[in-house]
N, C-alpha and C. Protein backbone atom coordinates (compact mmCIF):
# COMPACT_ATOMS: atom_id res chain seq x y z
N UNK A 1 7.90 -3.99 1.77
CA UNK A 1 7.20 -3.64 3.00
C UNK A 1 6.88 -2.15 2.97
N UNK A 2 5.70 -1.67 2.96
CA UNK A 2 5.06 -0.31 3.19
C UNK A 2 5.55 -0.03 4.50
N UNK A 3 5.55 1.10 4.40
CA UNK A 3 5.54 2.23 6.00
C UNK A 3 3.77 3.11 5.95
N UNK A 4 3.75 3.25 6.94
CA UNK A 4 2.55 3.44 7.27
C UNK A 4 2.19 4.71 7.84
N UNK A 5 1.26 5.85 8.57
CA UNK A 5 1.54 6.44 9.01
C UNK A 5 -0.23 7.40 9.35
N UNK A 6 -0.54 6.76 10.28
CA UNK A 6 -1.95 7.02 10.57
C UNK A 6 -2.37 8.98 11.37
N UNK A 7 -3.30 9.41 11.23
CA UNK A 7 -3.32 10.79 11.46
C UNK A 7 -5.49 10.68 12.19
N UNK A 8 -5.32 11.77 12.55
CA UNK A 8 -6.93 12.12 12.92
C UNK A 8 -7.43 11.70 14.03
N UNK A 9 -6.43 11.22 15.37
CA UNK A 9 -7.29 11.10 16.12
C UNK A 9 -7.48 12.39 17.06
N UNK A 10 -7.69 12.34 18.06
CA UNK A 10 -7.92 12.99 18.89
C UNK A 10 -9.07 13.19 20.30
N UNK A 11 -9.80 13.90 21.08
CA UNK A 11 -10.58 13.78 22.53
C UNK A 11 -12.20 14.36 21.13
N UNK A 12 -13.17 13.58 22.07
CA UNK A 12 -14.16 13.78 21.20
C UNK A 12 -15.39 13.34 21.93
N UNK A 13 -16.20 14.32 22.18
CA UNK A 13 -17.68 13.72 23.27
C UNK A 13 -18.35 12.17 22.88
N UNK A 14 -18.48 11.46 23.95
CA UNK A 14 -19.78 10.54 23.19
C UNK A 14 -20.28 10.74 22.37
N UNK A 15 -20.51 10.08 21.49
CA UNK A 15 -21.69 10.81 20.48
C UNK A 15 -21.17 11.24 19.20
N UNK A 16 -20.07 11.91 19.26
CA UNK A 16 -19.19 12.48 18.32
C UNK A 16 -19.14 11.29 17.13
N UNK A 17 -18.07 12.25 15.95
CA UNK A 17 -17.29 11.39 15.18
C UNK A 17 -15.99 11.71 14.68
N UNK A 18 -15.24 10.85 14.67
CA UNK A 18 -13.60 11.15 14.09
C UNK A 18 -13.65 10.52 12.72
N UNK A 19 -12.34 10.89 11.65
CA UNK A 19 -12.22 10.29 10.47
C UNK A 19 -10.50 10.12 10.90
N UNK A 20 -10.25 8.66 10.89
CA UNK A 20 -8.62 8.39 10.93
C UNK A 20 -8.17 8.32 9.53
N UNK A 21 -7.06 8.69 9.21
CA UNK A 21 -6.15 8.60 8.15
C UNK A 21 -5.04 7.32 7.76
N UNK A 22 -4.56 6.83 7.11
CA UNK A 22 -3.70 6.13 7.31
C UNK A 22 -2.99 6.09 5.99
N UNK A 23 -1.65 6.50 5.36
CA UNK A 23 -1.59 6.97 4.18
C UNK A 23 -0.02 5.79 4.11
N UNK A 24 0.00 5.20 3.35
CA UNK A 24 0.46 4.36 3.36
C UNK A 24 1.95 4.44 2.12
N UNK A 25 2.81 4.06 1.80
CA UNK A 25 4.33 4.25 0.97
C UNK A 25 4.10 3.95 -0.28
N UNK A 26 3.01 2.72 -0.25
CA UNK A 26 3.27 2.14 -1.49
C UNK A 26 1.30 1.31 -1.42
N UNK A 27 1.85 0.96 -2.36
CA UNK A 27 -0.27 0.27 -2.50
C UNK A 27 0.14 -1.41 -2.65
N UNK A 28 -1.07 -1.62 -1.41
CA UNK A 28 -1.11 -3.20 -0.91
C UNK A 28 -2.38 -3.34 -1.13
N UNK A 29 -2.81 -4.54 -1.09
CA UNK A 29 -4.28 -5.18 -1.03
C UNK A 29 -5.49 -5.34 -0.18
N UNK A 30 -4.28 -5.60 1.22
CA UNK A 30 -5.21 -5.89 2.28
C UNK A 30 -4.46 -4.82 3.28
N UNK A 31 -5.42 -4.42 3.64
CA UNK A 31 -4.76 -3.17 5.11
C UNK A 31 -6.04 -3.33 6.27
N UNK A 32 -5.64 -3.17 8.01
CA UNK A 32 -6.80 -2.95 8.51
C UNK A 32 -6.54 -1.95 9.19
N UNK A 33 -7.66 -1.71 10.06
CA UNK A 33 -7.97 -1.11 11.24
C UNK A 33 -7.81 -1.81 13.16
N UNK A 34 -6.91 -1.44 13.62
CA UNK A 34 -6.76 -2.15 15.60
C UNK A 34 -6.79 -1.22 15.81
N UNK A 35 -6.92 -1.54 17.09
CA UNK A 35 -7.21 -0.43 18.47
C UNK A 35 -6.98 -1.64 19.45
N UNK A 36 -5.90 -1.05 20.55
CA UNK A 36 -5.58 -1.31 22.00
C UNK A 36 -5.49 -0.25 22.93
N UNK A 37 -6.54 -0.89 23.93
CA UNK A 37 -6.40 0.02 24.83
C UNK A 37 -5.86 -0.26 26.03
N UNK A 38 -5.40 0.44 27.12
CA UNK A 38 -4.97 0.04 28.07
C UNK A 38 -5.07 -1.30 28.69
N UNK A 39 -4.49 -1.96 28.88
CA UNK A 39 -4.84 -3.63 29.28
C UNK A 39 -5.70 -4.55 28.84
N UNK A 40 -5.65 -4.39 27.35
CA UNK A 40 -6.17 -5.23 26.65
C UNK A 40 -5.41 -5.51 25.63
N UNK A 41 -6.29 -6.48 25.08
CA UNK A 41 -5.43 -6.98 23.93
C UNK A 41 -5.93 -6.00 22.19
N UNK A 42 -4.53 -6.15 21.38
CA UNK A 42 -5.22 -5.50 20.43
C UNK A 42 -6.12 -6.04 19.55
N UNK A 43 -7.32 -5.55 19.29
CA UNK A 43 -8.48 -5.90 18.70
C UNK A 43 -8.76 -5.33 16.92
N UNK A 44 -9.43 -6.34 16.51
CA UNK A 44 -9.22 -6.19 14.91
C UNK A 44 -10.66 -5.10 14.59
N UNK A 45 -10.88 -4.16 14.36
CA UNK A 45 -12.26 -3.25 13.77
C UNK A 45 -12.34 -3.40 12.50
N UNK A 46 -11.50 -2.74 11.47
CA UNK A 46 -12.03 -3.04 10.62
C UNK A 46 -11.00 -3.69 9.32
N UNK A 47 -11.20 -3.90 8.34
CA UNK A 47 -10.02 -4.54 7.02
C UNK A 47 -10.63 -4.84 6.22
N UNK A 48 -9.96 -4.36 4.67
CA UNK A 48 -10.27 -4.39 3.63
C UNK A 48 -9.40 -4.95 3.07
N UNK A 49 -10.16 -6.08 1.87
CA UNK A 49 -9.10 -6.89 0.91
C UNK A 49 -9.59 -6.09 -0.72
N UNK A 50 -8.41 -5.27 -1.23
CA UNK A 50 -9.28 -4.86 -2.31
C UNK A 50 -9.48 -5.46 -3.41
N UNK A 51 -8.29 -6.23 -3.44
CA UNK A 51 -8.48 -7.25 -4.70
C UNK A 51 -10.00 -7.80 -4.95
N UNK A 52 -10.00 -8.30 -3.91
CA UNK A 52 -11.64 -9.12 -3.94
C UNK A 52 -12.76 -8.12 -3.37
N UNK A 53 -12.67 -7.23 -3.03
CA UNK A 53 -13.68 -6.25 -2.53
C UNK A 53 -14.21 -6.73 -1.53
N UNK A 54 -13.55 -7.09 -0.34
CA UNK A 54 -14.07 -7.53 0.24
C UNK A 54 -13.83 -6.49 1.71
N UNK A 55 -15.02 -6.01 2.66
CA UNK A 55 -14.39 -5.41 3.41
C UNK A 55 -15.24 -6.22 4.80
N UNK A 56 -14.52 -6.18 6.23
CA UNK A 56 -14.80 -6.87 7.26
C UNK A 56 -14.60 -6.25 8.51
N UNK A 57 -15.50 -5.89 9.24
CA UNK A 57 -15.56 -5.96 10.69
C UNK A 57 -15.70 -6.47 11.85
N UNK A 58 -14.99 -5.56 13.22
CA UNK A 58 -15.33 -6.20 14.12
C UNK A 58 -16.79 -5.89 15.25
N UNK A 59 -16.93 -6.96 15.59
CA UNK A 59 -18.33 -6.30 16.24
C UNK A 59 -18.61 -4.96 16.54
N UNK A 60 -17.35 -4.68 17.39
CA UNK A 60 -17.39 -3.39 18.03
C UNK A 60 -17.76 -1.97 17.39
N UNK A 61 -17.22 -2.59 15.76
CA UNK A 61 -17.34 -1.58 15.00
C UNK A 61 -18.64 -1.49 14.34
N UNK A 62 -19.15 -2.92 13.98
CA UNK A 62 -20.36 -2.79 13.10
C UNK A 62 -21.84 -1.45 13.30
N UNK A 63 -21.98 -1.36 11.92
CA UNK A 63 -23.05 -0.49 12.26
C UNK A 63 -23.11 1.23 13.14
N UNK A 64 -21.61 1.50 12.99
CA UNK A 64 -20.87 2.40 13.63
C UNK A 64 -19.76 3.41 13.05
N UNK A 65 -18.98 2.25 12.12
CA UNK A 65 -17.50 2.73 11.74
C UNK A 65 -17.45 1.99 10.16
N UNK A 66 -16.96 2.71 9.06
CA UNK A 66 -17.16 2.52 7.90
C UNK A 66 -15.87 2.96 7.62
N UNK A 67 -14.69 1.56 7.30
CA UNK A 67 -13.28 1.31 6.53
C UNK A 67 -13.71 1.78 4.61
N UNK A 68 -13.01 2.76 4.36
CA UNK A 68 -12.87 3.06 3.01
C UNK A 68 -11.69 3.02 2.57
N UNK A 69 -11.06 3.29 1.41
CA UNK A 69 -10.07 3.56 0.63
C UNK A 69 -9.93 4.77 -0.38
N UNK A 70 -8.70 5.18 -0.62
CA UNK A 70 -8.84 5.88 -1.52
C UNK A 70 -7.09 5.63 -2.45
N UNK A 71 -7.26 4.64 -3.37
CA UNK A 71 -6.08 3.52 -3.98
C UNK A 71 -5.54 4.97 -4.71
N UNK A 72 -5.80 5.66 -5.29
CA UNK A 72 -5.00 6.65 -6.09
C UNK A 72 -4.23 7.47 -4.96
N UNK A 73 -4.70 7.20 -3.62
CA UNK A 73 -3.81 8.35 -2.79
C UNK A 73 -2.84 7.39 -1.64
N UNK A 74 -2.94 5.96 -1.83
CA UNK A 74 -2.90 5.06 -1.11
C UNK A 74 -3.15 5.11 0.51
N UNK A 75 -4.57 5.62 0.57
CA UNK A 75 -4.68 6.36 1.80
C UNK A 75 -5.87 5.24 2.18
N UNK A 76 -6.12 4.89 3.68
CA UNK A 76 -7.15 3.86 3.66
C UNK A 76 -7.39 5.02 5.12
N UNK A 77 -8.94 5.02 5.27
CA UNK A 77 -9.55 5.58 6.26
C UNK A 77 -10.34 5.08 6.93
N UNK A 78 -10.58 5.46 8.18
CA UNK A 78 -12.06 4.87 9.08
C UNK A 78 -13.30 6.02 9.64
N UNK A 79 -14.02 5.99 9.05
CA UNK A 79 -15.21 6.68 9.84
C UNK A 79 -15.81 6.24 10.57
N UNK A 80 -15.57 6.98 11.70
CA UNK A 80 -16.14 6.61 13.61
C UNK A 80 -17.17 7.57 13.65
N UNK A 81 -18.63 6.96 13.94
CA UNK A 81 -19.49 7.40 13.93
C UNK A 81 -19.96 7.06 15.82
N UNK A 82 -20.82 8.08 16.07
CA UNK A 82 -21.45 7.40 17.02
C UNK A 82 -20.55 6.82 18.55
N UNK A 83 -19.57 7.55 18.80
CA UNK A 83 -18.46 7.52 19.54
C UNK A 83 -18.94 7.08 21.07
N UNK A 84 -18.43 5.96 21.37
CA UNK A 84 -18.81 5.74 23.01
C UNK A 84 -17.42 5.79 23.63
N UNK A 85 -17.65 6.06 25.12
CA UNK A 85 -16.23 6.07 25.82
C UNK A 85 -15.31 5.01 25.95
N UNK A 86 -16.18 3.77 25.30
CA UNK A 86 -15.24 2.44 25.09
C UNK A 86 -14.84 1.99 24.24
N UNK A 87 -14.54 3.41 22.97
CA UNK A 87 -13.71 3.11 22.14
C UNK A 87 -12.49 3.85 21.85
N UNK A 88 -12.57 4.08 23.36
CA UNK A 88 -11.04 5.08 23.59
C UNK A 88 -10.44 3.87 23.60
N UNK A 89 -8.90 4.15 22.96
CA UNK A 89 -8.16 3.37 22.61
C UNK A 89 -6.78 4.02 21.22
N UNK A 90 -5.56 3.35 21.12
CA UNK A 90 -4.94 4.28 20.44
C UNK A 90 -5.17 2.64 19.04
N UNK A 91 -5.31 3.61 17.64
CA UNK A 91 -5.71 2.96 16.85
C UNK A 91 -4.88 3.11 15.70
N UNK A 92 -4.65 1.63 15.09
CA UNK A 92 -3.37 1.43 14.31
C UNK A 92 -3.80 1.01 12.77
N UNK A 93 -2.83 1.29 12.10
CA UNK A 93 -3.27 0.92 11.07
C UNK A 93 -2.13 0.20 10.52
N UNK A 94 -2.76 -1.32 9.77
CA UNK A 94 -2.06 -2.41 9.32
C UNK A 94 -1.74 -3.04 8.02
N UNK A 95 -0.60 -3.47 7.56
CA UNK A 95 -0.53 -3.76 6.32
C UNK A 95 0.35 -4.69 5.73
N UNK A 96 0.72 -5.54 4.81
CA UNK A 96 1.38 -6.39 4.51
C UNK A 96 0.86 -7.94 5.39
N UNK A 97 -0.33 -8.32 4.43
CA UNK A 97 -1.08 -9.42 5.22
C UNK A 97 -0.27 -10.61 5.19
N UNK A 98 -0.18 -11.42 5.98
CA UNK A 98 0.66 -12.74 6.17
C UNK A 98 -0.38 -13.65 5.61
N UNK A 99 -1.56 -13.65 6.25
CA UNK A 99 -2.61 -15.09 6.09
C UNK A 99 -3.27 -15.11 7.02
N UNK A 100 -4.36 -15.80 7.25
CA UNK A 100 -4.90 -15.85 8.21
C UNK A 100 -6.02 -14.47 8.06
N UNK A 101 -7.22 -14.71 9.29
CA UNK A 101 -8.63 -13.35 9.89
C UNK A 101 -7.53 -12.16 9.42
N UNK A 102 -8.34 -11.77 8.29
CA UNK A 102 -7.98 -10.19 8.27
C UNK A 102 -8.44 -9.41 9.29
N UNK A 103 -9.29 -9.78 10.44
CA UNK A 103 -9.07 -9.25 11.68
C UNK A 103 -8.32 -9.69 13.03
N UNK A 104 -6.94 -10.62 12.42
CA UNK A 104 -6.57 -10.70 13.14
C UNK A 104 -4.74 -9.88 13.19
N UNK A 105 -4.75 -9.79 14.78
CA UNK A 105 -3.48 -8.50 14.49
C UNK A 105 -2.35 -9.51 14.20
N UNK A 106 -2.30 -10.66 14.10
CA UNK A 106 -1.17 -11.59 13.94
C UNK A 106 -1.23 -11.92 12.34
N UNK A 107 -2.00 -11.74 11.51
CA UNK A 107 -1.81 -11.28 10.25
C UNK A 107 -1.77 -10.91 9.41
N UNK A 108 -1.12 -9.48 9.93
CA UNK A 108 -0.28 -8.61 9.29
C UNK A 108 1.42 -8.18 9.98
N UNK A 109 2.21 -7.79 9.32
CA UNK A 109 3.30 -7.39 9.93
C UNK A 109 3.96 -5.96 9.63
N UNK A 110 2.92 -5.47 9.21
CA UNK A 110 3.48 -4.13 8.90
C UNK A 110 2.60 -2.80 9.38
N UNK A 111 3.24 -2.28 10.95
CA UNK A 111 2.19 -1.29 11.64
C UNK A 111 2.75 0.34 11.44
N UNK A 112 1.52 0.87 11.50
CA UNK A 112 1.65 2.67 11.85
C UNK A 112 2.24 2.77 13.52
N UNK A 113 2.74 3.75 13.72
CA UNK A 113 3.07 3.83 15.15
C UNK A 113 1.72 4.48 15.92
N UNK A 114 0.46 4.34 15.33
CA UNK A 114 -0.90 4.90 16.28
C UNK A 114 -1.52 6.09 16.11
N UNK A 115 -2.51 6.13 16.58
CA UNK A 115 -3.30 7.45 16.58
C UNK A 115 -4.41 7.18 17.92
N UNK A 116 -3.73 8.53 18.86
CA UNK A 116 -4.80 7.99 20.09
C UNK A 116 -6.40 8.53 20.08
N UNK A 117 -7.40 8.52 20.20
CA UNK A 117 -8.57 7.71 20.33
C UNK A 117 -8.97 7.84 21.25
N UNK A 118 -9.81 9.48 21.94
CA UNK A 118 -10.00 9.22 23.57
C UNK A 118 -11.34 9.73 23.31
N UNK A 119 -12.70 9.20 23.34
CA UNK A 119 -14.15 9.41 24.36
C UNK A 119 -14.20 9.80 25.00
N UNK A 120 -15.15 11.18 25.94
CA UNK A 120 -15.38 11.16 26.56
C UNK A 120 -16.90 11.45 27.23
N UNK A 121 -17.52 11.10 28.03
CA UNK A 121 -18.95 11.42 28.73
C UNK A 121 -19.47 12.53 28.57
């Protein structure tokens, strides 16, 4: 089981962009991207399977936010482009896939403790 340990968020105008970090113990295959925000549920953005090259988003993210890797540093990142106030939210990064939607937060079992994620107008 990896430990995890996500970095880069922070307050950022509409419009803006953040780059999250997520630098991980050891090198896995599949890692993603959640975000929960206040009274919601946590939601899957983005995940990459590298074995198969396969990478996947969530709506919210498409066309917006671009999941990369970088396997020699075991560091997996997200570029947030294009920032609206409804993607404030504190955003996690995931690893050790069970099975199942790599956008879903039920499989994986291995989380960062967050990086908060605030928009504003």
């Amino acid at each position: 089981q990896v430990r995890l340990v996500e970095s880069g968020g922070g307050s950022v105008q509409a419009g803006g962009s953040l780059r999250l970090s997520c630098v991980a113990s050891g090198s896995t295959n599949f890692m993603g991207w959640f975000r929960a925000a206040p009274g919601k549920e946590r939601e899957g953005v983005a995940a990459t399977d590298t074995g198969a090259g396969g990478i996947y988003y969530g709506d919210s993210a498409k066309g917006r936010f671009t999941i990369s890797r970088d396997s020699a540093k075991n560091t997996l990142y997200l570029h947030m482009n294009r920032l609206k106030p409804e993607d404030t939210a504190t955003y996690y990064c995931a690893a050790d896939f069970i099975g199942g939607s790599l956008l879903a937060s039920t499989s994986f079992k291995t989380w960062g403790q967050g990086t908060q994620v605030t928009v504003f107008a």
